[in-house]
Protein backbone atom coordinates (compact mmCIF):
# COMPACT_ATOMS: atom_id res chain seq x y z
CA UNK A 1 -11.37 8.24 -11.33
CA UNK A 2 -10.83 11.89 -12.11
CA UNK A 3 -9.98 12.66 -15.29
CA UNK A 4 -7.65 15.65 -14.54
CA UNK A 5 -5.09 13.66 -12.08
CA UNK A 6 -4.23 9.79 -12.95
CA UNK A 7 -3.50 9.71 -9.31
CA UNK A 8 -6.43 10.74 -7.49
CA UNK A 9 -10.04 9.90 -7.02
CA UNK A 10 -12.78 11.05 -4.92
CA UNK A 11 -14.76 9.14 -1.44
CA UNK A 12 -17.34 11.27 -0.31
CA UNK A 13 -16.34 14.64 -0.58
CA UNK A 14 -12.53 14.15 -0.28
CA UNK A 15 -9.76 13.83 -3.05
CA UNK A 16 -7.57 10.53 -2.38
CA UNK A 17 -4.20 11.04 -4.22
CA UNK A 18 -0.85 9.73 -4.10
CA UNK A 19 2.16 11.92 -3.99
CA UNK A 20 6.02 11.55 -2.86
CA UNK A 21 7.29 11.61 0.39
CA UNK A 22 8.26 14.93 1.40
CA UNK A 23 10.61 16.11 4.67
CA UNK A 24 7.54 17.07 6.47
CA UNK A 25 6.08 13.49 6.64
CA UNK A 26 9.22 11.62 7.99
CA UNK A 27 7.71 12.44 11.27
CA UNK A 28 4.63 10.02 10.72
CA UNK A 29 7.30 7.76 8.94
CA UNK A 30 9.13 7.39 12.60
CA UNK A 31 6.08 6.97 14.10
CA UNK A 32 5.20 3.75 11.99
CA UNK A 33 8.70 2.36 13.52
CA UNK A 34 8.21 3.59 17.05
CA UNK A 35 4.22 3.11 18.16
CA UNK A 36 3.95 -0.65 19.43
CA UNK A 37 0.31 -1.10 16.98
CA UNK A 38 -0.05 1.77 15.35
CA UNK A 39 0.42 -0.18 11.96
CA UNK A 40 -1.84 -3.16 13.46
CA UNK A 41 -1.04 -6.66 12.95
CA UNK A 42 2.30 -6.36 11.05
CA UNK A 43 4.43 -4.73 14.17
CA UNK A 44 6.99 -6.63 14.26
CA UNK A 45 8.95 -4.68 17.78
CA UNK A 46 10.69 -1.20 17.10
CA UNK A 47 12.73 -0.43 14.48
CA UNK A 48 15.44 2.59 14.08
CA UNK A 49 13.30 5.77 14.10
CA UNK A 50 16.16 7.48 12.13
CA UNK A 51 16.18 5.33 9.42
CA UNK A 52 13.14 7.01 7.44
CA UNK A 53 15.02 9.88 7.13
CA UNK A 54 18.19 8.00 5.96
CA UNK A 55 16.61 6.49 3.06
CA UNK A 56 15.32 10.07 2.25
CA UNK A 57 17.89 11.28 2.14
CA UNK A 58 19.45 9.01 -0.55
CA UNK A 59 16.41 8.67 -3.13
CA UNK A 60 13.42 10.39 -1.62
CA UNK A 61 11.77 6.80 -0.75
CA UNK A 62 11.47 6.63 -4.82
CA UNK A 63 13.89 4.35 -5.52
CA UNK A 64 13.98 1.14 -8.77
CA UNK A 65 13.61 -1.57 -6.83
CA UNK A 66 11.10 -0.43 -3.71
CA UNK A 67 9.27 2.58 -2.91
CA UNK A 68 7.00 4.96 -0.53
CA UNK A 69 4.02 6.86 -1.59
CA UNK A 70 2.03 9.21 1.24
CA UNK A 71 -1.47 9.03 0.73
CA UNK A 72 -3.32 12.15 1.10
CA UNK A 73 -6.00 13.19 2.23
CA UNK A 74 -8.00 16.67 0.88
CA UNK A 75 -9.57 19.32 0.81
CA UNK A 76 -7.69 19.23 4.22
CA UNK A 77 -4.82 17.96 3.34
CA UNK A 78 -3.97 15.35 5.56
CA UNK A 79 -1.57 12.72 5.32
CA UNK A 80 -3.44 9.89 5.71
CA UNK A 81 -0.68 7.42 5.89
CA UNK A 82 1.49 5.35 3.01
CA UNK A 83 1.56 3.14 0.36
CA UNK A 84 4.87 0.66 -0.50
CA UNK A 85 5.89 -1.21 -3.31
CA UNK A 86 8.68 -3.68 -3.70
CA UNK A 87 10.01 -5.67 -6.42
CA UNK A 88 10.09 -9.55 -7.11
CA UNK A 89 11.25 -11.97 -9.61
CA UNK A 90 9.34 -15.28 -10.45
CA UNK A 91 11.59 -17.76 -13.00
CA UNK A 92 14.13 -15.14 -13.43
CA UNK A 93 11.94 -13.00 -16.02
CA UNK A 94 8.75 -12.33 -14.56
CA UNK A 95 9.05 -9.43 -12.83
CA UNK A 96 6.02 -8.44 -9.99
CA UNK A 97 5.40 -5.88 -7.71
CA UNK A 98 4.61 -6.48 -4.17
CA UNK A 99 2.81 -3.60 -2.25
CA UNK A 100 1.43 -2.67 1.16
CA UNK A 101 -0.36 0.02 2.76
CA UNK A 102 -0.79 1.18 6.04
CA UNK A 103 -3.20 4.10 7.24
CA UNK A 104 -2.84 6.23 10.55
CA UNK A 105 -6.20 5.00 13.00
CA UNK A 106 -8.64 8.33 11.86
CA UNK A 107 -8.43 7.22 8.08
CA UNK A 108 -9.22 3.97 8.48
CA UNK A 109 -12.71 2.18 7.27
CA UNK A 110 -13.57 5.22 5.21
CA UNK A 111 -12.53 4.12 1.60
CA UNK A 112 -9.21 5.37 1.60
CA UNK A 113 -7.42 1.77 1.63
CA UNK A 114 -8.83 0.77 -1.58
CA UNK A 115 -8.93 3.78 -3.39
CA UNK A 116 -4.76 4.09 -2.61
CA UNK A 117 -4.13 0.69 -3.55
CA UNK A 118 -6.07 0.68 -6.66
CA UNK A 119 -3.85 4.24 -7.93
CA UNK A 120 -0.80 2.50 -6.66
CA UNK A 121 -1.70 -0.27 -8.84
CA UNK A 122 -2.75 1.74 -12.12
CA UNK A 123 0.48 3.90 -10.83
CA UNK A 124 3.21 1.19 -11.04
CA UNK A 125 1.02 -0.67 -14.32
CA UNK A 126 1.35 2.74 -16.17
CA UNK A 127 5.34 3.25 -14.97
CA UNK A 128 6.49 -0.20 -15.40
CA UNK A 129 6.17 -3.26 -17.69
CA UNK A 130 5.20 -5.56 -14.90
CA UNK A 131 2.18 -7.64 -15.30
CA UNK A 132 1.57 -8.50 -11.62
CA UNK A 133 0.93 -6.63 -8.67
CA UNK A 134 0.43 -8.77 -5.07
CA UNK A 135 -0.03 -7.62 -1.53
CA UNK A 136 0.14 -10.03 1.68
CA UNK A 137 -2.39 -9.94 4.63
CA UNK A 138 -3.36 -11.88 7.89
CA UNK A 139 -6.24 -14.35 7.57
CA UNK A 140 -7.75 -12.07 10.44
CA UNK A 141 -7.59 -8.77 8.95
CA UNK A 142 -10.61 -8.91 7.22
CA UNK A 143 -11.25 -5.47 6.46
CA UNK A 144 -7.79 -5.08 4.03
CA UNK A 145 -9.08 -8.32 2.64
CA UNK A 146 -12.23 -6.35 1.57
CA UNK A 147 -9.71 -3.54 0.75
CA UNK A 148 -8.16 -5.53 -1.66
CA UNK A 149 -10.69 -7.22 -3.31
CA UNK A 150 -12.48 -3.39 -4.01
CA UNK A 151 -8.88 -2.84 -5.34
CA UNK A 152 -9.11 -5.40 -8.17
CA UNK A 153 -7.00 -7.82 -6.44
CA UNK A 154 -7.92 -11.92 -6.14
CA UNK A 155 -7.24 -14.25 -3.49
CA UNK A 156 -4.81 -16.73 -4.99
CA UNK A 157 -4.49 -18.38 -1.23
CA UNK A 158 -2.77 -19.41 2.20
CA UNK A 159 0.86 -19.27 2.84
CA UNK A 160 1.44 -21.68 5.27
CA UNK A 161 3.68 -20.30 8.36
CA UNK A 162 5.07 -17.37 6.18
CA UNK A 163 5.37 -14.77 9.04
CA UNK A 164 6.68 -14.68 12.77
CA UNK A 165 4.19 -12.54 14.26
CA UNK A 166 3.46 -12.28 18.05
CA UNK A 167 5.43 -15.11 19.47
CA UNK A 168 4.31 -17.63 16.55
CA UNK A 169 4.54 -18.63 12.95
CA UNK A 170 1.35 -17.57 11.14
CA UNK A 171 0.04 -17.99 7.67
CA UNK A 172 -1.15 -15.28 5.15
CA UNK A 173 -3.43 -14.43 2.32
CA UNK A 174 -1.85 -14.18 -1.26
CA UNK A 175 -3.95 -11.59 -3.27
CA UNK A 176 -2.81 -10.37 -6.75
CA UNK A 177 -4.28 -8.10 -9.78
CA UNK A 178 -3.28 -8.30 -13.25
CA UNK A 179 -2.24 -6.06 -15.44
CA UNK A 180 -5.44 -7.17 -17.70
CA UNK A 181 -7.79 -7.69 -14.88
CA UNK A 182 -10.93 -5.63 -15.00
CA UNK A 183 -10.36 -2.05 -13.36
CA UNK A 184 -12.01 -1.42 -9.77
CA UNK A 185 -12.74 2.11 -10.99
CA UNK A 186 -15.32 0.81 -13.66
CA UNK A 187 -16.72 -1.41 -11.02
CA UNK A 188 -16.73 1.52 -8.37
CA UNK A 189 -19.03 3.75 -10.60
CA UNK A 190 -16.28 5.99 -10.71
């Protein structure tokens, strides 16, 4: 990771960095609710194109208990797409973080996925006092489950029938990273 900006690091010869969501990107934000597949496997039918810009509106997609990140591409830069985070409670106390990503088609496959997720991560572990960070995915999605294992994250398992997706119930693979689990970044080379 670079040592000048906790929330960047570098594939290739392009700077991978998180920022917030500004006006400018609620345009790709209606897309994601509007473009049957355009977010892959987890279209679930259209949803209200407006409300993206809604929920700006009231907190800037920065809000306690959820969140929006862009991902960005440079030197060009490009919005590359956007990372999520929502919170969770096990036993009342044991607070987690449950994140997602999802990258426009041109980003995909070039080591932007992981490199996001792994700053969200070190993001929300340096912000908050959580200890655990998981992220769903579809048994067939194999390249996010390479994502997130690059990311620091371990398959914990299946969850049986946890999503309505396509006509059917479907199950999912559980992934998590701990707040003491060995960083990707020294693992990376980076």
């Amino acid at each position: 990771m670079e040592s000048g900006d906790p929330q960047a690091t570098r594939t290739d010869d392009r700077t991978v960095r998180l920022r917030p969501v500004a006006e400018a990107d609620l345009a790709m934000l209606r897309r994601f609710c509007t473009e049957p597949g355009l977010i892959g496997l987890d279209w679930t039918g259209f949803r209200d194109a407006e409300a993206p810009a809604r929920r700006f509106a009231v907190d800037g997609w920065l809000g306690v208990d959820d969140g929006r990140l862009i991902v960005e591409v440079e030197p060009e830069p490009a919005a590359a797409g956007l990372v999520s985070y929502r919170s969770g409670r096990y036993a009342g106390l044991a607070s987690y973080w449950e994140i997602g990503i999802v990258l426009l088609p041109p980003w995909r496959g070039r080591g932007v996925g992981w490199r996001a997720q792994a700053l969200l991560c070190d993001y929300l572990f340096q912000h908050t006092p959580a200890q655990r960070i998981q992220a769903g995915t579809h048994p067939e999605n194999v390249a996010e489950q390479r994502s997130l294992e690059k990311a620091g994250f371990q398959l914990e398992g299946v969850v049986r029938a946890c999503e309505f997706r396509a006509g059917q119930w479907r199950d999912g693979y559980l992934y998590s990273r701990l707040r003491d689990d060995p960083s990707p970044w020294d693992r990376a080379g980076e």
